[in-house]
N, C-alpha and C. Protein backbone atom coordinates (compact mmCIF):
# COMPACT_ATOMS: atom_id res chain seq x y z
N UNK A 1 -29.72 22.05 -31.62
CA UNK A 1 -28.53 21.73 -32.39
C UNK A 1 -27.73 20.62 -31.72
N UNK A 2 -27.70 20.56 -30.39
CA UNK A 2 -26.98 19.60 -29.46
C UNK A 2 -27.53 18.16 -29.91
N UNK A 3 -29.07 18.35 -29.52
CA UNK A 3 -29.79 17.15 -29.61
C UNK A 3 -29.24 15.87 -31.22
N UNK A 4 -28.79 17.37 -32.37
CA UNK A 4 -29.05 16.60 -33.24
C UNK A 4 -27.53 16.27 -33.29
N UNK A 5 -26.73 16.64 -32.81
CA UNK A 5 -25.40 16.45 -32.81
C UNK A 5 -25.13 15.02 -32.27
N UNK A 6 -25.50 14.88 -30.77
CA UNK A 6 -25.56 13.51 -30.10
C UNK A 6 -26.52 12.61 -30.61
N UNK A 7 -27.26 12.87 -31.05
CA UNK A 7 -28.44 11.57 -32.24
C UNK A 7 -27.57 11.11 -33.58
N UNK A 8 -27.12 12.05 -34.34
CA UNK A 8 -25.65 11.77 -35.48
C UNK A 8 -24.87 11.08 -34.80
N UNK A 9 -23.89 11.48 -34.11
CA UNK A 9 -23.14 10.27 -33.40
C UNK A 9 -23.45 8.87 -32.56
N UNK A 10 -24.31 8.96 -32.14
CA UNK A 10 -25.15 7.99 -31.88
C UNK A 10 -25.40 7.21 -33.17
N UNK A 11 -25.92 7.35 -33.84
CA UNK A 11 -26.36 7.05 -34.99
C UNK A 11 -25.23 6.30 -35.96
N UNK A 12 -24.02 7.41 -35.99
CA UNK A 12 -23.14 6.66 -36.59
C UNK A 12 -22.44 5.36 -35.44
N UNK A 13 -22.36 5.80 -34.44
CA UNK A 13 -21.78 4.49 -33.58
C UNK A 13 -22.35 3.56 -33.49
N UNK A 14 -23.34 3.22 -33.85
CA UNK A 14 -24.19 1.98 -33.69
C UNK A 14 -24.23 1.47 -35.02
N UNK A 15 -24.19 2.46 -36.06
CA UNK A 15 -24.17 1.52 -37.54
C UNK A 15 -22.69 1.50 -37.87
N UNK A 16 -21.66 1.70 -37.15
CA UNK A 16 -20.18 0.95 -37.48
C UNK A 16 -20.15 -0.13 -36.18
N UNK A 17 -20.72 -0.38 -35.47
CA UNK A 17 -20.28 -1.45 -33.98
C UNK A 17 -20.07 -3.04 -34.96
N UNK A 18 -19.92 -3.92 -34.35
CA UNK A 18 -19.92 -4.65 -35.15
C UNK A 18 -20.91 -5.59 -34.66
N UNK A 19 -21.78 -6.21 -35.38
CA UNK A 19 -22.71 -7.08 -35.68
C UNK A 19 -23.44 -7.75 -33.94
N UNK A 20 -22.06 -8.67 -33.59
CA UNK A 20 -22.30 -8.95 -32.32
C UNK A 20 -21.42 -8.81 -31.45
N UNK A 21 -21.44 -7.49 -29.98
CA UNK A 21 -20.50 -7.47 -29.70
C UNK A 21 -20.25 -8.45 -28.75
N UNK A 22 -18.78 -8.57 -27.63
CA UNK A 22 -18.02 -9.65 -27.40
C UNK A 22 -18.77 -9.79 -26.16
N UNK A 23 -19.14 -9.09 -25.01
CA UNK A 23 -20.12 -8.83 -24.10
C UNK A 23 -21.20 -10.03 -24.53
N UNK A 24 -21.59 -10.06 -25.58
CA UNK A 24 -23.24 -10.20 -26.13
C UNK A 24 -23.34 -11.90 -26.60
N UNK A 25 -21.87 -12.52 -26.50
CA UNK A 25 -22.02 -13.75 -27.28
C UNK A 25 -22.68 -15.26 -26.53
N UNK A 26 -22.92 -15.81 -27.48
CA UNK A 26 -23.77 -16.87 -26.48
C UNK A 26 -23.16 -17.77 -26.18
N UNK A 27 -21.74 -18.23 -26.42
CA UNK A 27 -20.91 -19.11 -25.70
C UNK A 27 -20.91 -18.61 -24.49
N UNK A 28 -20.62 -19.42 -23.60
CA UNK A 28 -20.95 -18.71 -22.16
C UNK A 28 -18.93 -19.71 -21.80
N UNK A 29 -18.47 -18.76 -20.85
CA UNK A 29 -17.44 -19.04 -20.34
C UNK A 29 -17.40 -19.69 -18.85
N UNK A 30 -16.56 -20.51 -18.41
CA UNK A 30 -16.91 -21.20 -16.92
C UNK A 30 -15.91 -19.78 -15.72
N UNK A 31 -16.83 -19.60 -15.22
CA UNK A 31 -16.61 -18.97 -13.84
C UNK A 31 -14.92 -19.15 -13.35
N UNK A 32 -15.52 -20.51 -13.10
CA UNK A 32 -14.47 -21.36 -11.59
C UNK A 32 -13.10 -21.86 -12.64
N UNK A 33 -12.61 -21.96 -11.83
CA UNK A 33 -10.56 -21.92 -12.24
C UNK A 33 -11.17 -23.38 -12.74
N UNK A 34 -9.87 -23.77 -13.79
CA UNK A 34 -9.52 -25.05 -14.56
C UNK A 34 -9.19 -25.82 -13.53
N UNK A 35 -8.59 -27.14 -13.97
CA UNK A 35 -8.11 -27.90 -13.28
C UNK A 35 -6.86 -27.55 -13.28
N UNK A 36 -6.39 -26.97 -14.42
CA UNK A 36 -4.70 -27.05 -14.59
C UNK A 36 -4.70 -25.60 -13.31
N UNK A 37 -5.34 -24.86 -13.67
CA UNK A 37 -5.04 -23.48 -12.76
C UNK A 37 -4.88 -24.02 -11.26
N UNK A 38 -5.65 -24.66 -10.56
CA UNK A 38 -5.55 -25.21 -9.33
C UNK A 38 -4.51 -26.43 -9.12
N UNK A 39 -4.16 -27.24 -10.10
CA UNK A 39 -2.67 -27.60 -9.75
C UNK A 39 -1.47 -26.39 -9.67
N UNK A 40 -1.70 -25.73 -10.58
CA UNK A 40 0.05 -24.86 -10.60
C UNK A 40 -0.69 -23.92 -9.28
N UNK A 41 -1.88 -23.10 -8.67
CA UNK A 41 -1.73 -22.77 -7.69
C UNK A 41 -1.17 -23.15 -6.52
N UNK A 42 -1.68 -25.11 -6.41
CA UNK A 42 -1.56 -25.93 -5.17
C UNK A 42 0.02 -25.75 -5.11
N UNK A 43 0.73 -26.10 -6.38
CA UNK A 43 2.19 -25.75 -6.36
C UNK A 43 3.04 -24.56 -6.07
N UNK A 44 2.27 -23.63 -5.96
CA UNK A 44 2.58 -22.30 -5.37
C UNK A 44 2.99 -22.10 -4.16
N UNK A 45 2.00 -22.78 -3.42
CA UNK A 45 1.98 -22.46 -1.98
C UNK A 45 3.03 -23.20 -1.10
N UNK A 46 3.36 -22.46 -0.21
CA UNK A 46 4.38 -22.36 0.07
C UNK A 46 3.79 -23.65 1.92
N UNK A 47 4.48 -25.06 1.93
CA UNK A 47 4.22 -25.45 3.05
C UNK A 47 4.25 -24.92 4.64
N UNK A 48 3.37 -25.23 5.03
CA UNK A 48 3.21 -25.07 6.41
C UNK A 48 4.65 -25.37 7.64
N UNK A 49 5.33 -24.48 7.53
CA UNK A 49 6.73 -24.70 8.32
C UNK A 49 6.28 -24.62 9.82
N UNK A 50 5.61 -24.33 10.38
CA UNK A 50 5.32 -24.44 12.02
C UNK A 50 3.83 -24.34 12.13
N UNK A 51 3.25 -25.15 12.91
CA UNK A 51 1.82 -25.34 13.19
C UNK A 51 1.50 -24.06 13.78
N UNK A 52 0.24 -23.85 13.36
CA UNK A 52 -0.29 -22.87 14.39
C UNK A 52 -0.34 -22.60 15.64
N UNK A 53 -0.07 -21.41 16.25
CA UNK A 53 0.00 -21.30 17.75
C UNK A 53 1.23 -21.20 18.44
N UNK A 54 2.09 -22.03 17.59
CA UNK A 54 3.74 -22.09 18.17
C UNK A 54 4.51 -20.66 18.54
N UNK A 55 5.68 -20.43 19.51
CA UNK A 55 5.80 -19.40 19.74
C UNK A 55 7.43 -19.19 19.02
N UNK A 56 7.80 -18.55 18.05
CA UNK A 56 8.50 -17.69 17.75
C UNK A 56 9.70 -17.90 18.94
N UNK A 57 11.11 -18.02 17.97
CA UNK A 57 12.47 -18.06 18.80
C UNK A 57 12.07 -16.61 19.12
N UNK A 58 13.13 -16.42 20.33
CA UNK A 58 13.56 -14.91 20.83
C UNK A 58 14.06 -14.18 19.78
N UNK A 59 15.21 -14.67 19.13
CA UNK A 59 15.80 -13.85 17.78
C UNK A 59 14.61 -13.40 16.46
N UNK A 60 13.63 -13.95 16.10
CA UNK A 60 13.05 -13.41 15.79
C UNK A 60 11.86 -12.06 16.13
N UNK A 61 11.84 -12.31 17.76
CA UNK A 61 11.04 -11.16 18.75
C UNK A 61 11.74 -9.81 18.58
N UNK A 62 13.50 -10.14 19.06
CA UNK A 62 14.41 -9.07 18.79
C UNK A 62 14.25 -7.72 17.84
N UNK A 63 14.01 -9.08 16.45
CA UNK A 63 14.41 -8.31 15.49
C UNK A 63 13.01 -7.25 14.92
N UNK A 64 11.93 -7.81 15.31
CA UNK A 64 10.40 -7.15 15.40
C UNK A 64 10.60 -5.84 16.42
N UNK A 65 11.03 -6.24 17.30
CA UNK A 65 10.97 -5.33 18.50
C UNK A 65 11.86 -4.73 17.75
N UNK A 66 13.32 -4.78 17.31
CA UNK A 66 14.32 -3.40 16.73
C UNK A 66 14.02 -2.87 15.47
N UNK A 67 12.83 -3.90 14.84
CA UNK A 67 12.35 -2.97 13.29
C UNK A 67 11.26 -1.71 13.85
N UNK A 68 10.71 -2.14 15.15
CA UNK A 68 9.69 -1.28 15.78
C UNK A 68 10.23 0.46 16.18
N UNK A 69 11.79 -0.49 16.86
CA UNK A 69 12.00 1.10 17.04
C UNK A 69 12.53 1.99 16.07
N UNK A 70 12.79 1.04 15.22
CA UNK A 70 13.81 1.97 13.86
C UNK A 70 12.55 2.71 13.28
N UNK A 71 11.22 2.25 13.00
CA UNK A 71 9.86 3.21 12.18
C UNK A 71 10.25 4.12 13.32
N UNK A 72 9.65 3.52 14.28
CA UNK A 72 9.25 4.91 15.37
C UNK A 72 10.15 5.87 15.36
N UNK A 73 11.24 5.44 14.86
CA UNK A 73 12.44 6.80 15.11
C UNK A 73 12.54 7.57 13.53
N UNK A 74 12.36 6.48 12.67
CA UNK A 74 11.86 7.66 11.43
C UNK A 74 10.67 8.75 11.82
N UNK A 75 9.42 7.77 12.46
CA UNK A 75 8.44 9.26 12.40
C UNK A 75 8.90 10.02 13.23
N UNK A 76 9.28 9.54 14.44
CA UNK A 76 9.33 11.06 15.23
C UNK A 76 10.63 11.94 14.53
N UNK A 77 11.83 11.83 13.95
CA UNK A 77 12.60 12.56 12.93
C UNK A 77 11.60 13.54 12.12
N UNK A 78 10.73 12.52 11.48
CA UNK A 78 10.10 13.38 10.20
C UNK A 78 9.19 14.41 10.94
N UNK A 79 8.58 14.20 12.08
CA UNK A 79 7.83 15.07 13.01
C UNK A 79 8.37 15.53 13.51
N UNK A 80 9.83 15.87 13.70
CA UNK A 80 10.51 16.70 14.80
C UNK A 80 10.74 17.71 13.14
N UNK A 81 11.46 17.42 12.06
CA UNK A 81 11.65 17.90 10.86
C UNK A 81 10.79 18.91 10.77
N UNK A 82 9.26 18.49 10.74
CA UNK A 82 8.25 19.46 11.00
C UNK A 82 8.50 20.43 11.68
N UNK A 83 7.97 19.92 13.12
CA UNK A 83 8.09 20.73 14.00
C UNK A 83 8.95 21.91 13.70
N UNK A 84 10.16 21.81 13.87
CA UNK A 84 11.07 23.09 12.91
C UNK A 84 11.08 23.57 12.38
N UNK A 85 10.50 23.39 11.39
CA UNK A 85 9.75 23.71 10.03
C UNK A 85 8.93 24.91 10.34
N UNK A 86 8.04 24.84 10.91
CA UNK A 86 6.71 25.21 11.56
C UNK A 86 7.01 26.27 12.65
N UNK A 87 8.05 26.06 13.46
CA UNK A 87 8.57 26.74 14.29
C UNK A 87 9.29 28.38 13.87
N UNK A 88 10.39 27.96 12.90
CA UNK A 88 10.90 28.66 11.89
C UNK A 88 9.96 30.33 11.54
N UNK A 89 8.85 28.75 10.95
CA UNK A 89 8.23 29.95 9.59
C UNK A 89 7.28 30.54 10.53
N UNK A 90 6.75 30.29 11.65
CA UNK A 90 5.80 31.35 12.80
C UNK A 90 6.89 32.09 13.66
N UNK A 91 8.11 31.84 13.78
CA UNK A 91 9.17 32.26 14.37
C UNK A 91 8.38 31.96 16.04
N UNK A 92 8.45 30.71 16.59
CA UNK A 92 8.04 30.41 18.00
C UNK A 92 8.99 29.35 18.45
N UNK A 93 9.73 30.12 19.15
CA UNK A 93 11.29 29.15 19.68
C UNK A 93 10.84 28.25 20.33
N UNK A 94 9.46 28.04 20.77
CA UNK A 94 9.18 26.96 21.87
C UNK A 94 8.93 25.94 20.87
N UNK A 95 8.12 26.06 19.91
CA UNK A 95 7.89 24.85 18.72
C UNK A 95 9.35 24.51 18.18
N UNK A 96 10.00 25.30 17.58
CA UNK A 96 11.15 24.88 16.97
C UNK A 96 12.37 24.25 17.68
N UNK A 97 11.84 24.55 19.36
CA UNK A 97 12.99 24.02 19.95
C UNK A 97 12.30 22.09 20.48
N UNK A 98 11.12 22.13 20.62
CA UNK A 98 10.07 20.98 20.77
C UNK A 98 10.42 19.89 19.65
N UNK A 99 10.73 20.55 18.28
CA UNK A 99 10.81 19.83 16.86
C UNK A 99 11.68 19.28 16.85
N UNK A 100 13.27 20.15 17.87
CA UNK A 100 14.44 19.53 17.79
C UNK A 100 14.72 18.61 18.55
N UNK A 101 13.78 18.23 19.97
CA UNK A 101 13.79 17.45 20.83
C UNK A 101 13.41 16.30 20.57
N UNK A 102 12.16 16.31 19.70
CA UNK A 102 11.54 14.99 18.99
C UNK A 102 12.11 14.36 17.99
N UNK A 103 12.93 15.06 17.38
CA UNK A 103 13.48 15.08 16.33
C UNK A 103 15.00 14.25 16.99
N UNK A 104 16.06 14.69 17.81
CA UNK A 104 16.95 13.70 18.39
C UNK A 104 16.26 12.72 19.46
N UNK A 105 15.38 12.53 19.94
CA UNK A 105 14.68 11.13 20.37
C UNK A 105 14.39 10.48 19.47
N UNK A 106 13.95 11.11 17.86
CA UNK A 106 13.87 10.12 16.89
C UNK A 106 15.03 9.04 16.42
N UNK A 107 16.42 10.51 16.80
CA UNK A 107 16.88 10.08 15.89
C UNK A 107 18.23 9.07 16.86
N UNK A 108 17.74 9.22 18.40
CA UNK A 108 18.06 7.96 19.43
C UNK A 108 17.67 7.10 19.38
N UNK A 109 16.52 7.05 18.85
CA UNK A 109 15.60 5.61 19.16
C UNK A 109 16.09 4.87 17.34
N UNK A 110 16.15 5.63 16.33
CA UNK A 110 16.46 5.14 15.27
C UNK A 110 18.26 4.50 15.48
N UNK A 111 19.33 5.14 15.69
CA UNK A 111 20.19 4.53 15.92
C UNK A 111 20.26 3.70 16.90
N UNK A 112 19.53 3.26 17.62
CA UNK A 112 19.94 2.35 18.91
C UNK A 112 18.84 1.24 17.96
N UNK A 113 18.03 1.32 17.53
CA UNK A 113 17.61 -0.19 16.33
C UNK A 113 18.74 -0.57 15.45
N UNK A 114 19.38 0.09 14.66
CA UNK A 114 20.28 -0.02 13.69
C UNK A 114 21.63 -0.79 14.46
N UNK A 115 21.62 -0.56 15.26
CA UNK A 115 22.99 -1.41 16.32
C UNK A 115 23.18 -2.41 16.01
């Protein structure tokens, strides 16, 4: 009964498809970008402001180095968060008190970036 079920539909899907589908046509399309596409890209791009290799003012080091510690002080927050969490629900004062430790080093190291 299956067989003849999927042979009917089959059957009907192929005699409504249409003639030739869009996959199937013999114009063939070009691959590689236009010309116009590779001007408005070339215009995209954004010039070369410092040669390669050059070293970075200090004020920009700063601010890498204080975005560094501000993540690091989100995770260890969200891992001290845990930790507590975890501590809590097994009731083990040594974890929950561990969670709270990581958790204000997170949340030292996050305010001393934000400065």
């Amino acid at each position: 009964m299956k067989v003849m079920l999927v042979a009917g539909l089959a059957l009907v899907a192929l005699a409504t498809a249409p003639v030739k589908l869009i996959a199937q046509t013999a114009a063939s399309q070009p691959i590689s970008p236009s010309q116009e596409t590779l001007v408005a890209a070339a215009q995209l791009r954004l010039p070369a402001s410092q040669p390669f290799g050059t070293v970075h003012p200090g004020g920009a080091v700063m601010i890498q180095w204080a975005r560094g510690n501000r993540r690091k002080g989100e995770i260890l927050m969200i891992v001290g968060a845990a930790g507590i969490v975890t501590g809590l629900l097994v009731h083990e004062d040594v974890i929950t008190i561990a969670g709270a430790v990581v958790g204000g080093v997170g949340l030292y190291f996050y305010l001393q970036a934000t400065r």
